[in-house]
C-alpha atoms as a PDB file:
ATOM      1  CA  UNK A   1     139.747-151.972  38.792  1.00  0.00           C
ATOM      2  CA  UNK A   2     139.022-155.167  41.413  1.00  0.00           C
ATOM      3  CA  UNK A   3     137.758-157.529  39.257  1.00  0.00           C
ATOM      4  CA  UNK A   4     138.048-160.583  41.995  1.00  0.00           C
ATOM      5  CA  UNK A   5     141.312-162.222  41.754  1.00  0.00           C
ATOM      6  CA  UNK A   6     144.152-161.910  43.782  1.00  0.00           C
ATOM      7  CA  UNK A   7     147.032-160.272  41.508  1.00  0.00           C
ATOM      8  CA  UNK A   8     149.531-162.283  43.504  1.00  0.00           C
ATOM      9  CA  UNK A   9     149.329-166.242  45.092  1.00  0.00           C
ATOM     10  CA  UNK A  10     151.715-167.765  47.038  1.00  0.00           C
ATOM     11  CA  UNK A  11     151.630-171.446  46.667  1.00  0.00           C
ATOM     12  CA  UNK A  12     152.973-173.916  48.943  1.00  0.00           C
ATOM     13  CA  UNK A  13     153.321-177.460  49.175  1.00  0.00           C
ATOM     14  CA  UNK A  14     155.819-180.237  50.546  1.00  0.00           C
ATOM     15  CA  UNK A  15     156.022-181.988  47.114  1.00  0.00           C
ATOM     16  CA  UNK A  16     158.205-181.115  44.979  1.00  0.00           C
ATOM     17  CA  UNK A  17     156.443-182.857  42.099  1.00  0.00           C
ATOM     18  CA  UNK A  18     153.192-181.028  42.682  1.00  0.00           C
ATOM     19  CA  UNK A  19     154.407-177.521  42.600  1.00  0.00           C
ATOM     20  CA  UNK A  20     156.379-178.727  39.459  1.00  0.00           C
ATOM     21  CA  UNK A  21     152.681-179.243  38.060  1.00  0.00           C
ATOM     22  CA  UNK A  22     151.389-176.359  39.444  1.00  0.00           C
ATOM     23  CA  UNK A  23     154.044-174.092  37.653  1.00  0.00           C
ATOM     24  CA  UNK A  24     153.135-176.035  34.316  1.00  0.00           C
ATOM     25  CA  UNK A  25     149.774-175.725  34.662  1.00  0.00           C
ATOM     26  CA  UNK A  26     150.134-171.784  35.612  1.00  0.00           C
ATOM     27  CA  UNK A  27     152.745-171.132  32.445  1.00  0.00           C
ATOM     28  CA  UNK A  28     149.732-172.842  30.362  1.00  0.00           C
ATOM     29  CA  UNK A  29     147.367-170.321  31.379  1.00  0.00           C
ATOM     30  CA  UNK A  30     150.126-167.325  31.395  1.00  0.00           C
ATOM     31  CA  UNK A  31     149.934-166.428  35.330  1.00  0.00           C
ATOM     32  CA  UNK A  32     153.262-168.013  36.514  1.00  0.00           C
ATOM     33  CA  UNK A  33     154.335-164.937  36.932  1.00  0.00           C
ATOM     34  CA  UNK A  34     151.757-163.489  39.311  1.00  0.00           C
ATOM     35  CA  UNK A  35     152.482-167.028  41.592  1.00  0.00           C
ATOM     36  CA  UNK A  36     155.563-167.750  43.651  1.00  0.00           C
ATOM     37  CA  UNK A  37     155.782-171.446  44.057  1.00  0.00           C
ATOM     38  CA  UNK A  38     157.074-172.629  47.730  1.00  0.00           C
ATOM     39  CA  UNK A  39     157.837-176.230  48.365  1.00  0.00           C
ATOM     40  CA  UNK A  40     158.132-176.364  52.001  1.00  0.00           C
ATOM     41  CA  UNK A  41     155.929-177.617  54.916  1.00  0.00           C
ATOM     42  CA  UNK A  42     152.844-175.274  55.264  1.00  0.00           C
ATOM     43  CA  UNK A  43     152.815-175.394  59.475  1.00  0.00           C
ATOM     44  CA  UNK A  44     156.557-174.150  59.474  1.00  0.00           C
ATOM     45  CA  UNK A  45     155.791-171.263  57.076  1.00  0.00           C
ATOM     46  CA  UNK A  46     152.252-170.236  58.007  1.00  0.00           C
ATOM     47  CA  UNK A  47     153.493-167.813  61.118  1.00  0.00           C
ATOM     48  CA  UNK A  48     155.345-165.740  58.611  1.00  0.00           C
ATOM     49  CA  UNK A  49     152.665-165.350  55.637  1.00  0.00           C
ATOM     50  CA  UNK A  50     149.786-163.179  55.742  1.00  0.00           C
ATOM     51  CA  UNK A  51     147.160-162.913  53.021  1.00  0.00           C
ATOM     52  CA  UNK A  52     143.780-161.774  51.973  1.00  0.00           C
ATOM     53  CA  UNK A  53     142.319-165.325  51.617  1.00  0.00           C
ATOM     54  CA  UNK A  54     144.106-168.778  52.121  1.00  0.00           C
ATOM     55  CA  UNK A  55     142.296-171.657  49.848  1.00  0.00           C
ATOM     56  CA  UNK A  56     143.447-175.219  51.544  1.00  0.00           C
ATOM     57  CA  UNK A  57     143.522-178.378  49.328  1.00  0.00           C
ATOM     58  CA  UNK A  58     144.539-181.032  52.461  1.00  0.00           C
ATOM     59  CA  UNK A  59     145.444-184.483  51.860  1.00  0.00           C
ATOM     60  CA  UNK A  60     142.250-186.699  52.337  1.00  0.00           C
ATOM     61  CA  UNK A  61     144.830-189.766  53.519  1.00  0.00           C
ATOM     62  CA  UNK A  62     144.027-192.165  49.997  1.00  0.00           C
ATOM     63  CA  UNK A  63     141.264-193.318  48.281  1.00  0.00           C
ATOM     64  CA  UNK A  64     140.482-195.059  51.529  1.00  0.00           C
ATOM     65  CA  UNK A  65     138.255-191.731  52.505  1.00  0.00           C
ATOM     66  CA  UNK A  66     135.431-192.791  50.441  1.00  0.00           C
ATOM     67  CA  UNK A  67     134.816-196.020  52.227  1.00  0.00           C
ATOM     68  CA  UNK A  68     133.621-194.270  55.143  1.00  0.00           C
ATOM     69  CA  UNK A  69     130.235-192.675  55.394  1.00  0.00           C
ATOM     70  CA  UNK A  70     131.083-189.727  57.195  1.00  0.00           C
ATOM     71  CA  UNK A  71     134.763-187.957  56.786  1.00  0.00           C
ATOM     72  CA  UNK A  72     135.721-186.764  60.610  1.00  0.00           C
ATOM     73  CA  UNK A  73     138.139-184.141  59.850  1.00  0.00           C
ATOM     74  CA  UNK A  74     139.746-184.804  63.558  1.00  0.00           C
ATOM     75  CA  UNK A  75     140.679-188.202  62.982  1.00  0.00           C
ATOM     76  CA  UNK A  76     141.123-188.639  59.126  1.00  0.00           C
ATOM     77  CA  UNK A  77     143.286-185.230  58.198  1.00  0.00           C
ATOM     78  CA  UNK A  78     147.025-185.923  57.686  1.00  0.00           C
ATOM     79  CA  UNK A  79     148.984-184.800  59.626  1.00  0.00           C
ATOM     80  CA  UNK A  80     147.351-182.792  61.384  1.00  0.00           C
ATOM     81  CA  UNK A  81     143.420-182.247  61.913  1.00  0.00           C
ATOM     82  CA  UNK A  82     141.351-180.379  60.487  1.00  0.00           C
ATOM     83  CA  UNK A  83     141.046-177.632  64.002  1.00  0.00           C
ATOM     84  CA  UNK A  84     144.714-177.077  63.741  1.00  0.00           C
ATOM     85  CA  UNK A  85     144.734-176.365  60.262  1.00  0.00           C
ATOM     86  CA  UNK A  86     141.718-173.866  60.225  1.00  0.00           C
ATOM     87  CA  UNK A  87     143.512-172.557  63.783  1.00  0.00           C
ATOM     88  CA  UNK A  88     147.029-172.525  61.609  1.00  0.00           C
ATOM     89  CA  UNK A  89     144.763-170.527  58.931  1.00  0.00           C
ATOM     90  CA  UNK A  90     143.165-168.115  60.432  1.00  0.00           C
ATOM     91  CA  UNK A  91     146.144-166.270  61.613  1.00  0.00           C
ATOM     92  CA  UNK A  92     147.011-165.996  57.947  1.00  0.00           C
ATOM     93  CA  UNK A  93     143.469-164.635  56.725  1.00  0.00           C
ATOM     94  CA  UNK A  94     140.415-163.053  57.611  1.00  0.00           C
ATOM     95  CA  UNK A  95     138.729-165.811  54.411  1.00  0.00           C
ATOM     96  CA  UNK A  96     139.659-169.310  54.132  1.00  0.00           C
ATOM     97  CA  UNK A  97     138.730-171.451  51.852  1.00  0.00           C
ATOM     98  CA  UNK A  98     138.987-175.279  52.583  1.00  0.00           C
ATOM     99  CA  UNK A  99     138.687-178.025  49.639  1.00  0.00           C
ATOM    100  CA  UNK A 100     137.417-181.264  50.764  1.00  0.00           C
ATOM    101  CA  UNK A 101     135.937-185.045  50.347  1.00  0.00           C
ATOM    102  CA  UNK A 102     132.136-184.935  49.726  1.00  0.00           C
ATOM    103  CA  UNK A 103     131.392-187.168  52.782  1.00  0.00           C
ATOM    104  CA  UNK A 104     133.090-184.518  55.353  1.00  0.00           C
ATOM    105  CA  UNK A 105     130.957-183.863  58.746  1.00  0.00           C
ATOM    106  CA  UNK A 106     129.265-180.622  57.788  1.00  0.00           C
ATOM    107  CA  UNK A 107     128.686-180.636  61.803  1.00  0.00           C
ATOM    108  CA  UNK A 108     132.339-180.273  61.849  1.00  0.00           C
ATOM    109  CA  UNK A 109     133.031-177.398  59.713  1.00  0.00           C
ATOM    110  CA  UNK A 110     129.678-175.667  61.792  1.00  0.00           C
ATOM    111  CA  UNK A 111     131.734-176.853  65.149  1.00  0.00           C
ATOM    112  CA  UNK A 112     135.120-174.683  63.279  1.00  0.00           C
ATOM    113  CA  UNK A 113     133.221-171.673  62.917  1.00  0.00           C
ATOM    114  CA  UNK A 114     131.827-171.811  66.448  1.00  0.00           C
ATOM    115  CA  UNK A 115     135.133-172.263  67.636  1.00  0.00           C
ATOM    116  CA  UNK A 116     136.803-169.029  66.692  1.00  0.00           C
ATOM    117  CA  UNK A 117     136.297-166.211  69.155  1.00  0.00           C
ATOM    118  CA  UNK A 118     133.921-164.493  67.939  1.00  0.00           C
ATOM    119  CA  UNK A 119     132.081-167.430  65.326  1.00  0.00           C
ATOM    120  CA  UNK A 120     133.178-167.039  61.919  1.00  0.00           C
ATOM    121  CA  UNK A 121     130.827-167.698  59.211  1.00  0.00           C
ATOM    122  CA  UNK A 122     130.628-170.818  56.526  1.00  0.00           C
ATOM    123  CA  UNK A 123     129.132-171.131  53.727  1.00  0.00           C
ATOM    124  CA  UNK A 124     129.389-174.824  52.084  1.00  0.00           C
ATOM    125  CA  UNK A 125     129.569-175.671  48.181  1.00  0.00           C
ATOM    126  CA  UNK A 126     128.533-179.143  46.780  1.00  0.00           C
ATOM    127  CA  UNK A 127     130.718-179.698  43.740  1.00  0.00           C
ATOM    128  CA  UNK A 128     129.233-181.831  41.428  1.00  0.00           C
ATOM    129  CA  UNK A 129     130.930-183.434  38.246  1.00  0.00           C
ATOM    130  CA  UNK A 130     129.114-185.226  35.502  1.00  0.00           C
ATOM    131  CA  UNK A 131     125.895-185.162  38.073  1.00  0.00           C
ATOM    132  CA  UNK A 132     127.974-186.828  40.497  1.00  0.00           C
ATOM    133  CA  UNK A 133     129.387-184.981  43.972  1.00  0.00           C
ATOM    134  CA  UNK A 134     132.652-184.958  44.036  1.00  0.00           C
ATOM    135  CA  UNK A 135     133.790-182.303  46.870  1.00  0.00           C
ATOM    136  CA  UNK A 136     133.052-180.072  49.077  1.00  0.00           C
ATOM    137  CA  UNK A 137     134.156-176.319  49.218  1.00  0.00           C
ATOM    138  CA  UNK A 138     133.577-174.740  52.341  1.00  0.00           C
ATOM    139  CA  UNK A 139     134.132-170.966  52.605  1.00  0.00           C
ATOM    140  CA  UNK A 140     134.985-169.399  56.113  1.00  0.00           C
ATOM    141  CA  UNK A 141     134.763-165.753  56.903  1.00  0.00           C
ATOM    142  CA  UNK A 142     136.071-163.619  59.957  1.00  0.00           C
ATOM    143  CA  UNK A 143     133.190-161.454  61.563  1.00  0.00           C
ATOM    144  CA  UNK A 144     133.588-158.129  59.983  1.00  0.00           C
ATOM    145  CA  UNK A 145     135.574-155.620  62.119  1.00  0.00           C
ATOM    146  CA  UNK A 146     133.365-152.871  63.865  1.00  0.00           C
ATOM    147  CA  UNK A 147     135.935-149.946  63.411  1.00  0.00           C
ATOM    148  CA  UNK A 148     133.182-147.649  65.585  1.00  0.00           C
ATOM    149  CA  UNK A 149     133.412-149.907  68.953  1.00  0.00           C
ATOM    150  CA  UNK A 150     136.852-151.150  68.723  1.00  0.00           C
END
């Protein structure tokens, strides 16, 4: 039975400190061991994973991101932008799933889709904590594969 969640994650990240919390956190809610925890840099290991769906949590580069009205994901994504990382992503996964400030361009993640070859889909989630927006979610999908014409 499917009943939505992956059975198995593979998290990376270059801190060691955060995939120490990530571990804690998944022993706390008993799925450690459907997780293998990866500290190393995400670019050097992406042309060796593949997945079902890749959900990216990019630093926003500080608490300085909120003092702008409008997050460009070109200029203000460390260290790389946000094109290379979708581009990076997509190799990976047919879904992606990208976690981000709540002043991003939505232009931008419209200007992501229309960049693939053909357009993938977005939809966009406004997360919202305590009535307040805190994020944005922004789901990409691949066009779906006609098996008949390819």
């Amino acid at each position: 039975m499917d009943d939505g969640w992956s059975k198995h994650v593979t998290a990376v990240d270059i801190d060691e400190k955060k995939i120490d919390y990530a571990h804690h956190n998944a022993a706390i809610y008993g799925v450690d061991d459907h997780i293998d925890f990866i500290k190393g840099d995400f670019f050097s290991l992406a042309p060796k994973l593949k997945a079902d769906t890749v959900f990216l949590s990019p630093p926003w580069g500080g608490p300085d991101y909120g003092k702008v009205e409008t997050y460009d994901i070109k200029t203000m994504l460390k260290p790389r932008d946000g094109y290379f990382l979708f581009n990076t992503a997509k190799k990976i996964a047919s879904r992606l799933v990208m976690f981000l400030p709540r002043n991003v361009d939505i232009n931008q993640l419209a200007e992501l889709c229309l960049s693939a070859h053909p357009p993938w889909a977005v939809e966009v989630e406004k997360n919202h904590l305590n009535g307040k927006l805190k994020a944005i979610t922004a789901y990409f999908n691949a066009p779906a594969v006609d098996n008949e014409s390819a």
